[in-house]
PDB file of N, CA and C in Angstrom:
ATOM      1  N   UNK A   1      75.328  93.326 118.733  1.00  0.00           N
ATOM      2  CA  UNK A   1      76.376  94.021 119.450  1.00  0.00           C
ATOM      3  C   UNK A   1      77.548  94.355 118.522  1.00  0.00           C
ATOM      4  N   UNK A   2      78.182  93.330 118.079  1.00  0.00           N
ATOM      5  CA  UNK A   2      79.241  93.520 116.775  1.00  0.00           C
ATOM      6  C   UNK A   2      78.871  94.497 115.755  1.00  0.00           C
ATOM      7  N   UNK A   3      77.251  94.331 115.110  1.00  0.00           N
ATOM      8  CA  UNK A   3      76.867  95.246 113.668  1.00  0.00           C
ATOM      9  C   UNK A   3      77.266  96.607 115.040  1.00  0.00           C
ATOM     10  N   UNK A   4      76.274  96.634 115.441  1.00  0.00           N
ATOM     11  CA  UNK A   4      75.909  98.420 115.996  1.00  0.00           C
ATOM     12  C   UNK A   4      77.936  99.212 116.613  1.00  0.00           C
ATOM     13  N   UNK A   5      78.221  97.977 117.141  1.00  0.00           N
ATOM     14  CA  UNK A   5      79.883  98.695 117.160  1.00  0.00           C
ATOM     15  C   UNK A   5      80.805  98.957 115.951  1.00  0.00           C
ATOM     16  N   UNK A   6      80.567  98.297 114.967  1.00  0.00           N
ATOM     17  CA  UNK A   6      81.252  98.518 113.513  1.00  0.00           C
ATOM     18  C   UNK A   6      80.609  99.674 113.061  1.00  0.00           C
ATOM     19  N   UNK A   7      79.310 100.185 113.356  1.00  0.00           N
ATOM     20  CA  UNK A   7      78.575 101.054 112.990  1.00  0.00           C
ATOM     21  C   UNK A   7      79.299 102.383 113.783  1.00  0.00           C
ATOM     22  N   UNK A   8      78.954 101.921 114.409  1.00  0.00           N
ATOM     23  CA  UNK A   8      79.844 103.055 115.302  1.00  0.00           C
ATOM     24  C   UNK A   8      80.700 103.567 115.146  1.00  0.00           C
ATOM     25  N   UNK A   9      81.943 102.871 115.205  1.00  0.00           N
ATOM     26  CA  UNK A   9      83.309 102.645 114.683  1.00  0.00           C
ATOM     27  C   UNK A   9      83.610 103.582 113.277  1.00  0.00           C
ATOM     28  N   UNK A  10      82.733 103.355 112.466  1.00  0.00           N
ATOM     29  CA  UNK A  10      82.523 104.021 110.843  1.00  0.00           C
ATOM     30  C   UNK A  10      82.308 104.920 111.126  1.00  0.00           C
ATOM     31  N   UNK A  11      81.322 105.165 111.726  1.00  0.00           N
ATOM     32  CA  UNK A  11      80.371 106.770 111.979  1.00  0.00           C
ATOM     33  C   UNK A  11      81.881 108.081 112.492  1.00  0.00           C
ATOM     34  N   UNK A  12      82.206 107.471 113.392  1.00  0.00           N
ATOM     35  CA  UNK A  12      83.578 107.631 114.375  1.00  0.00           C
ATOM     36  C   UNK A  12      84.670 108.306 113.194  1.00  0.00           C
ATOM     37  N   UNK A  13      84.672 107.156 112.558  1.00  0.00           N
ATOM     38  CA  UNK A  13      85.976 107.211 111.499  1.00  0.00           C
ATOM     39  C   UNK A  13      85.914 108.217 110.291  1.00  0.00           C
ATOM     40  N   UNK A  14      84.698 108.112 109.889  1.00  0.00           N
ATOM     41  CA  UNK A  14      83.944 109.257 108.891  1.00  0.00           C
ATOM     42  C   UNK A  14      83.806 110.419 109.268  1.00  0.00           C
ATOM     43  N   UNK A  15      83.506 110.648 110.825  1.00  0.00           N
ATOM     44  CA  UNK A  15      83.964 111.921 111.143  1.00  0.00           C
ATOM     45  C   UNK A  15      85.116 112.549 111.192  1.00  0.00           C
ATOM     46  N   UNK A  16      85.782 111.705 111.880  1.00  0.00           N
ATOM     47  CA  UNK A  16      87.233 112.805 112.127  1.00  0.00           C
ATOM     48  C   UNK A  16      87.787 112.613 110.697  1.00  0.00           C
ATOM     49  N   UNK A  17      87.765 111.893 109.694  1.00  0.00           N
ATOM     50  CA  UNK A  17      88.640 112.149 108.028  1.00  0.00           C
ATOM     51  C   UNK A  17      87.811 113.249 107.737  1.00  0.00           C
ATOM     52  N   UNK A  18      86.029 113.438 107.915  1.00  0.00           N
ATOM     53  CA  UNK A  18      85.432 114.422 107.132  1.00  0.00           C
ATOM     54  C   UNK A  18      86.206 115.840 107.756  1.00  0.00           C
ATOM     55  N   UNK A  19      86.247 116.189 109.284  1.00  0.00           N
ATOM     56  CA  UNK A  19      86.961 117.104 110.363  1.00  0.00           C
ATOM     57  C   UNK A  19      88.143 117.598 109.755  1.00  0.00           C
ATOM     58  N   UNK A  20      88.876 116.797 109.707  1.00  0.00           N
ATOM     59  CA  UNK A  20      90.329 117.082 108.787  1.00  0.00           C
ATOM     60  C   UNK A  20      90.336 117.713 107.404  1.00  0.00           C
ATOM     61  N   UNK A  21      89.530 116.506 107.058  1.00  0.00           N
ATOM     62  CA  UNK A  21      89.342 117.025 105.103  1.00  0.00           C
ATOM     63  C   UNK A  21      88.882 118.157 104.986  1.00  0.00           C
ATOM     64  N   UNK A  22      87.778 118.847 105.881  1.00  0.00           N
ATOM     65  CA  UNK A  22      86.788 120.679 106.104  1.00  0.00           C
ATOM     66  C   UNK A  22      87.676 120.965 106.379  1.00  0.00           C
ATOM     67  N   UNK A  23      89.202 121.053 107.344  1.00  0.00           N
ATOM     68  CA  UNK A  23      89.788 121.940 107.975  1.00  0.00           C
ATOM     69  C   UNK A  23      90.959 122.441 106.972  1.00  0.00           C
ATOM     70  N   UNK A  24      91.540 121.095 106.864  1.00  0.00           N
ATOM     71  CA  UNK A  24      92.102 121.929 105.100  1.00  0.00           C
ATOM     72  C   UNK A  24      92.007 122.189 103.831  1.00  0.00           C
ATOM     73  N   UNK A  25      90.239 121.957 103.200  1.00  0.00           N
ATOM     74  CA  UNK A  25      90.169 122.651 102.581  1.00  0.00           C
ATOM     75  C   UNK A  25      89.591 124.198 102.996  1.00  0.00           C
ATOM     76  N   UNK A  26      89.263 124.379 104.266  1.00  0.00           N
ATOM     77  CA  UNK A  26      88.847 125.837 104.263  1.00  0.00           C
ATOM     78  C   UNK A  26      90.137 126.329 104.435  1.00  0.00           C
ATOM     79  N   UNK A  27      91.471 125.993 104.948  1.00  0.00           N
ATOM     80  CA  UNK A  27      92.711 127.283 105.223  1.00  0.00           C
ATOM     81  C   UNK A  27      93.329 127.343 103.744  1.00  0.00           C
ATOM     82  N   UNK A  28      92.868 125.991 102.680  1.00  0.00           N
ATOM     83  CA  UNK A  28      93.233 126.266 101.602  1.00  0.00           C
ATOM     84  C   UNK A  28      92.349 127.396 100.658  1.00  0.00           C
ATOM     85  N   UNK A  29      90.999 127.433 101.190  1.00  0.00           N
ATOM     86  CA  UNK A  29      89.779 128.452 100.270  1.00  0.00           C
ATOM     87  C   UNK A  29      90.283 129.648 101.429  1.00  0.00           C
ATOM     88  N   UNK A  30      90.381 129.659 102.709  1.00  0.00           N
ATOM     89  CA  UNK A  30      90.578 131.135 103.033  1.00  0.00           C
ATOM     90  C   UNK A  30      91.801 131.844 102.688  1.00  0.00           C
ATOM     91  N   UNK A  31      92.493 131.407 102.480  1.00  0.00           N
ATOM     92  CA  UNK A  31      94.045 132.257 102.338  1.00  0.00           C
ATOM     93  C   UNK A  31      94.286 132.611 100.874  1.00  0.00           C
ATOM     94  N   UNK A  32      92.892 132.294 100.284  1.00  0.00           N
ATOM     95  CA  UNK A  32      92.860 132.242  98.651  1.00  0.00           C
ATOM     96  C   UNK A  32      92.602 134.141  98.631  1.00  0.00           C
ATOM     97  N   UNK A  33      93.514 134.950  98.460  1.00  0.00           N
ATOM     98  CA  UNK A  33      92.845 136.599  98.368  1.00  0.00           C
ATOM     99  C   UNK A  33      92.379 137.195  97.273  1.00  0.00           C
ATOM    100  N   UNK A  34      92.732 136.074  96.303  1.00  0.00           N
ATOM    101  CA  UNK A  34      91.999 136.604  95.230  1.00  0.00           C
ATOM    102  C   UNK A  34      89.986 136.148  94.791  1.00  0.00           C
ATOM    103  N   UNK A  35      89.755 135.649  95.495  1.00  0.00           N
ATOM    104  CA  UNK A  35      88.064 135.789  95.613  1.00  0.00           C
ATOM    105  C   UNK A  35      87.644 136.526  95.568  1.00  0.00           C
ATOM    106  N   UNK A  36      86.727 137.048  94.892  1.00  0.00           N
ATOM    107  CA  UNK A  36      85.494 137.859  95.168  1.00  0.00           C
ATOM    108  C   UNK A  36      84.271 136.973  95.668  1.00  0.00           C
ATOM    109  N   UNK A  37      83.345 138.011  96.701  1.00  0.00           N
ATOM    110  CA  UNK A  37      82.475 137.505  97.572  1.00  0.00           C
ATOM    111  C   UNK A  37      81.556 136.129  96.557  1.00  0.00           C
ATOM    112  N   UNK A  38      81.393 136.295  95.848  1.00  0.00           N
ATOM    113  CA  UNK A  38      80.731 135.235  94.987  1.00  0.00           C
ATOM    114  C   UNK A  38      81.195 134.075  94.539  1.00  0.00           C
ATOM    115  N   UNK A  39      81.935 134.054  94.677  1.00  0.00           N
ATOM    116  CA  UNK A  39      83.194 133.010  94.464  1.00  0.00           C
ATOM    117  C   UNK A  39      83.196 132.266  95.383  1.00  0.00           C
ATOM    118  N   UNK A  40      83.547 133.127  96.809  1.00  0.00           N
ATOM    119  CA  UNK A  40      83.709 132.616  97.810  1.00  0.00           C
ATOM    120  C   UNK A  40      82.514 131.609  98.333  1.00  0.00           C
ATOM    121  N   UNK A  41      81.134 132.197  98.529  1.00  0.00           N
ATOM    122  CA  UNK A  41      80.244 131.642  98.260  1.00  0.00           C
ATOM    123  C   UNK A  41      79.981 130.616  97.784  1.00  0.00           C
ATOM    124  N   UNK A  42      79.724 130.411  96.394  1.00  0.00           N
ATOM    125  CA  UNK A  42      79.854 128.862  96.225  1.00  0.00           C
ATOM    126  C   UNK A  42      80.881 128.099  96.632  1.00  0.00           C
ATOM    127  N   UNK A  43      82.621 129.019  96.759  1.00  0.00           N
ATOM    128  CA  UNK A  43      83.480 128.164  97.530  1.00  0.00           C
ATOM    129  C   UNK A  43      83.333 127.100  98.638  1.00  0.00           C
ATOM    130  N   UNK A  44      82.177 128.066  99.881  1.00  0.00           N
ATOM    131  CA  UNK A  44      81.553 127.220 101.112  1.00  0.00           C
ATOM    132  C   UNK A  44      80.559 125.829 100.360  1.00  0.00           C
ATOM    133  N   UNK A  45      79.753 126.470  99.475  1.00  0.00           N
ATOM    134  CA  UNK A  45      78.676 125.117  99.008  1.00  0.00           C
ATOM    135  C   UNK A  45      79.320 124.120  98.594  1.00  0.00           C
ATOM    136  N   UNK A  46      80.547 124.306  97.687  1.00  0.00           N
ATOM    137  CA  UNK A  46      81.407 122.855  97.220  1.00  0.00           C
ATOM    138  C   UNK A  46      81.869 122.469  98.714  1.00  0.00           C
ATOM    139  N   UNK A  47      82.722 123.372  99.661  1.00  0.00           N
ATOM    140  CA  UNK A  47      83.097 122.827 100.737  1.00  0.00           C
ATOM    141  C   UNK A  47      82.394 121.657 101.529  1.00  0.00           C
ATOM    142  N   UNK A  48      81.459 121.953 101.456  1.00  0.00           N
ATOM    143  CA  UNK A  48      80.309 121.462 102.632  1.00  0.00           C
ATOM    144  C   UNK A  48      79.911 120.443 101.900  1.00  0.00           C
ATOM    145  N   UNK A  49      79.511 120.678 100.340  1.00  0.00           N
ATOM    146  CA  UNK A  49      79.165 119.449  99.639  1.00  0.00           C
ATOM    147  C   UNK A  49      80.236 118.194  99.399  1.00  0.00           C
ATOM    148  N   UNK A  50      81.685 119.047  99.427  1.00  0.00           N
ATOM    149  CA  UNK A  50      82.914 117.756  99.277  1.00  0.00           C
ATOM    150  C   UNK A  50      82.968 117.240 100.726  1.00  0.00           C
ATOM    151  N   UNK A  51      83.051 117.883 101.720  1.00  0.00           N
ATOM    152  CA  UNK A  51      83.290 117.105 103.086  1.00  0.00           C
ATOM    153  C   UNK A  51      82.146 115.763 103.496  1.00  0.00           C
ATOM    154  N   UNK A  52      80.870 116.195 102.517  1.00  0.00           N
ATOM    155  CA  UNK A  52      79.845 115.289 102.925  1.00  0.00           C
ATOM    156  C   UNK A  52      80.500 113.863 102.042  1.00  0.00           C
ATOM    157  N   UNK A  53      81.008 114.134 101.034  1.00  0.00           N
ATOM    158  CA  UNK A  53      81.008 113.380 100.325  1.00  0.00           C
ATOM    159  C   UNK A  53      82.330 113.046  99.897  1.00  0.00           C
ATOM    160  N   UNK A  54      83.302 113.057 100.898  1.00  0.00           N
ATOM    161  CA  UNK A  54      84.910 112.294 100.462  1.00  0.00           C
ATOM    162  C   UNK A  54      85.147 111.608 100.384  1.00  0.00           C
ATOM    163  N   UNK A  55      84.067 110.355 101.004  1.00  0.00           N
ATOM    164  CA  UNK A  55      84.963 108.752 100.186  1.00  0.00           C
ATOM    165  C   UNK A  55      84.826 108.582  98.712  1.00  0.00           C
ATOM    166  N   UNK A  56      83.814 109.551  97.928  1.00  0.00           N
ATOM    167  CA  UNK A  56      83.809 109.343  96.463  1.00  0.00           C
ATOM    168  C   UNK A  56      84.827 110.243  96.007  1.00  0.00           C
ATOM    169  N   UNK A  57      84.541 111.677  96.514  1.00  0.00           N
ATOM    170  CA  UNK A  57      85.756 112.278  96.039  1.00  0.00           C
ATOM    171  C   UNK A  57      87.780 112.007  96.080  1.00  0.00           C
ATOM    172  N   UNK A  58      87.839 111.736  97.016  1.00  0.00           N
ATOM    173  CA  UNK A  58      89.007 111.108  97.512  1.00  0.00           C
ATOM    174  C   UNK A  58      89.678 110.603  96.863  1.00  0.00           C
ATOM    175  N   UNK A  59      89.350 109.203  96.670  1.00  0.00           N
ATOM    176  CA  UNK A  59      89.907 108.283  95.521  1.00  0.00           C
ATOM    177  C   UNK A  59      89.920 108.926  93.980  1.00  0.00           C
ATOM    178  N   UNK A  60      88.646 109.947  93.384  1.00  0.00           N
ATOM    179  CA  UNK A  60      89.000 109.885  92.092  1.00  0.00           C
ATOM    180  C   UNK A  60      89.907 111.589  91.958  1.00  0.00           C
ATOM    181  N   UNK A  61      90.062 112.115  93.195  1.00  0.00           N
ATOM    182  CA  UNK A  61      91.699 113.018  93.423  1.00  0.00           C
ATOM    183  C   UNK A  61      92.798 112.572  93.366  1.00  0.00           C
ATOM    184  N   UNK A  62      92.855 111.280  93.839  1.00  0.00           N
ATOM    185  CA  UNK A  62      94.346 110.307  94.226  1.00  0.00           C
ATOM    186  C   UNK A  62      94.439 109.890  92.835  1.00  0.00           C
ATOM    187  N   UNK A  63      93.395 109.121  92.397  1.00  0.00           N
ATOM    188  CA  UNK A  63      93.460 108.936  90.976  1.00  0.00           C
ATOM    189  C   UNK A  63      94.367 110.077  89.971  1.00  0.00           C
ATOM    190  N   UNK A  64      93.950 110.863  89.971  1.00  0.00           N
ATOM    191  CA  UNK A  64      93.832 112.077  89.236  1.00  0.00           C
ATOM    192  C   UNK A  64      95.419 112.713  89.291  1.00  0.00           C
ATOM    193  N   UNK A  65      95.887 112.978  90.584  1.00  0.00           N
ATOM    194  CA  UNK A  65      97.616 112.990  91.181  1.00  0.00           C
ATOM    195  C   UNK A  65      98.336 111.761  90.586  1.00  0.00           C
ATOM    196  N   UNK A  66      97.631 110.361  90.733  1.00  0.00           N
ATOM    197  CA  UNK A  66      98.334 109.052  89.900  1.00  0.00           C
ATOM    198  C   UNK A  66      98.754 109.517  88.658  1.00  0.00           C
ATOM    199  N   UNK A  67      97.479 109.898  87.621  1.00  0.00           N
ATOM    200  CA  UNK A  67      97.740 110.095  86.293  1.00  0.00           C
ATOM    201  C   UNK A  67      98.611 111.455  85.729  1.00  0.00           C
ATOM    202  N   UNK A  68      98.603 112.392  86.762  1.00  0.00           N
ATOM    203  CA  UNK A  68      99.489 114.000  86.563  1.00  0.00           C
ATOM    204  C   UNK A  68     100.916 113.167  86.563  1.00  0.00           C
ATOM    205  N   UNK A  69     101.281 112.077  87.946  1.00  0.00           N
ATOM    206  CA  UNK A  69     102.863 111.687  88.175  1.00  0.00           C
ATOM    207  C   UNK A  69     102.997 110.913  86.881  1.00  0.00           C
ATOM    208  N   UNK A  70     102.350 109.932  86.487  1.00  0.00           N
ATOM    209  CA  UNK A  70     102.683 108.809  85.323  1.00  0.00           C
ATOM    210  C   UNK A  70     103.124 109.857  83.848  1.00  0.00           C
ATOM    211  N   UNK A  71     101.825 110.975  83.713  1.00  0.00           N
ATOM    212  CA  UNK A  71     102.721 111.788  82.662  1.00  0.00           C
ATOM    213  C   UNK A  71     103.482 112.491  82.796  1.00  0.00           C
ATOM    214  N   UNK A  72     104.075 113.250  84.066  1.00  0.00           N
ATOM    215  CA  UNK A  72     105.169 113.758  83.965  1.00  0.00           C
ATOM    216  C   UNK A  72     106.215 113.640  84.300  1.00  0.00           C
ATOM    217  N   UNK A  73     106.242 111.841  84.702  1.00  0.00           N
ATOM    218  CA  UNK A  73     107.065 111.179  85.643  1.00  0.00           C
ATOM    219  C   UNK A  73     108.634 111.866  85.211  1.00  0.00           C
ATOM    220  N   UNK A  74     108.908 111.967  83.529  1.00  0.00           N
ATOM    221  CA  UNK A  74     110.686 112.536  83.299  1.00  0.00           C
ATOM    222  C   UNK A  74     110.669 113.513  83.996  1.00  0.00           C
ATOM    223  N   UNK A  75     109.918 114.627  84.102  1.00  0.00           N
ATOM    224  CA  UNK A  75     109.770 116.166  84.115  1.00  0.00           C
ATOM    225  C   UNK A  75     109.931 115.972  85.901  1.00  0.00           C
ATOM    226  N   UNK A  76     109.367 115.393  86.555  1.00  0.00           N
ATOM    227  CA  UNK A  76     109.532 115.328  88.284  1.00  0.00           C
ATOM    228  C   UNK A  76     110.703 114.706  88.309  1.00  0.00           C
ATOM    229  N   UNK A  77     111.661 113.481  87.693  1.00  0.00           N
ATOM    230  CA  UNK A  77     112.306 112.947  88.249  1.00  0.00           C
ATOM    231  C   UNK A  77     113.731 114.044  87.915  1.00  0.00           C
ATOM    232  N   UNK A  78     113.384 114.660  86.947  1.00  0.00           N
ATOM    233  CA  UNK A  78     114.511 115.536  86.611  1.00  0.00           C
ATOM    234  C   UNK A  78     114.680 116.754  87.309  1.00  0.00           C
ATOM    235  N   UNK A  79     113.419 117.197  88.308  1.00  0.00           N
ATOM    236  CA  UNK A  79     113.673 118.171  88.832  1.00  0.00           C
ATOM    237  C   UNK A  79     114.067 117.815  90.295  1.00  0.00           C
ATOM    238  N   UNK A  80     113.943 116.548  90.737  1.00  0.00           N
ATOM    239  CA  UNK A  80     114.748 115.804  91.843  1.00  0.00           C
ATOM    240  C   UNK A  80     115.943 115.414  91.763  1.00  0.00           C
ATOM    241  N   UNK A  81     116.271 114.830  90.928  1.00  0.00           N
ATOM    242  CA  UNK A  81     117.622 114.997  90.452  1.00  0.00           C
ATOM    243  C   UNK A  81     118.286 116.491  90.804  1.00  0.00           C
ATOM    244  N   UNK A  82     117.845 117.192  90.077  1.00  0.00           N
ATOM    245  CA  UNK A  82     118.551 118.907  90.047  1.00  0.00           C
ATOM    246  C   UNK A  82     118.743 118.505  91.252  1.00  0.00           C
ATOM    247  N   UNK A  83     117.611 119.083  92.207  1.00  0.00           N
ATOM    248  CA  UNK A  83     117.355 119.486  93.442  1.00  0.00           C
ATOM    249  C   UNK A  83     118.238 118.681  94.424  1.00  0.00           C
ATOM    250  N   UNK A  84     118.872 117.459  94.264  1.00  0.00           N
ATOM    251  CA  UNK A  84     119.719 116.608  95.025  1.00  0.00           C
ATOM    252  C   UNK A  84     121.122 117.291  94.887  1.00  0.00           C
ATOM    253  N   UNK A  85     121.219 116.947  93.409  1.00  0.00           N
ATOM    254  CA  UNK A  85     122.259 117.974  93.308  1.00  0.00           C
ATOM    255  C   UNK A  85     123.020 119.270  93.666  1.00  0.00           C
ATOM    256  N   UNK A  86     121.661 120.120  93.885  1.00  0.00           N
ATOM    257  CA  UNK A  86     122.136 121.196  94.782  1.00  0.00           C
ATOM    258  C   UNK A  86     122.307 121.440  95.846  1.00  0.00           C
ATOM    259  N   UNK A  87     121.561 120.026  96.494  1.00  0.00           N
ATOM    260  CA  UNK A  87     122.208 119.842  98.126  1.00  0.00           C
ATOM    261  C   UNK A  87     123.167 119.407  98.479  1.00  0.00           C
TER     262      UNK A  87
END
């Protein structure tokens, strides 16, 4: 009773993150106007292939945003700074 409801539960949970994760990367691939039809195309096959597969992808994106902030941590904190400033 416990396994098959945790099962559940996952199945549940894996859907609606996968739901979300398809929904914005397609308004991010459709509003893209510079595609050509071929492009676009494989655009859908990565789509469909990343939504199947976001708990691997996920983490090594977050990763990936970790290591962009750590090297440009002066370069962001200085443009927050500005930006305070001008408010």
């Amino acid at each position: 009773m416990f396994y098959s409801l945790t099962i559940y539960l996952g199945i549940v949970a894996y859907s609606v993150i996968a739901y979300f994760i398809f929904t914005e990367w397609l308004f991010f691939f459709m509003s893209d106007k510079e595609m050509n039809p071929g492009q676009r195309f494989w655009s859908r096959i990565i789509l469909f292939i990343a939504t199947l597969v976001w708990p691997i992808i996920v983490p090594f994106a977050y990763l990936e945003l970790l290591r962009f902030h750590k090297k440009y941590k002066k370069d962001i904190d200085l443009l927050i700074s500005r930006t305070d400033e001008q408010i």
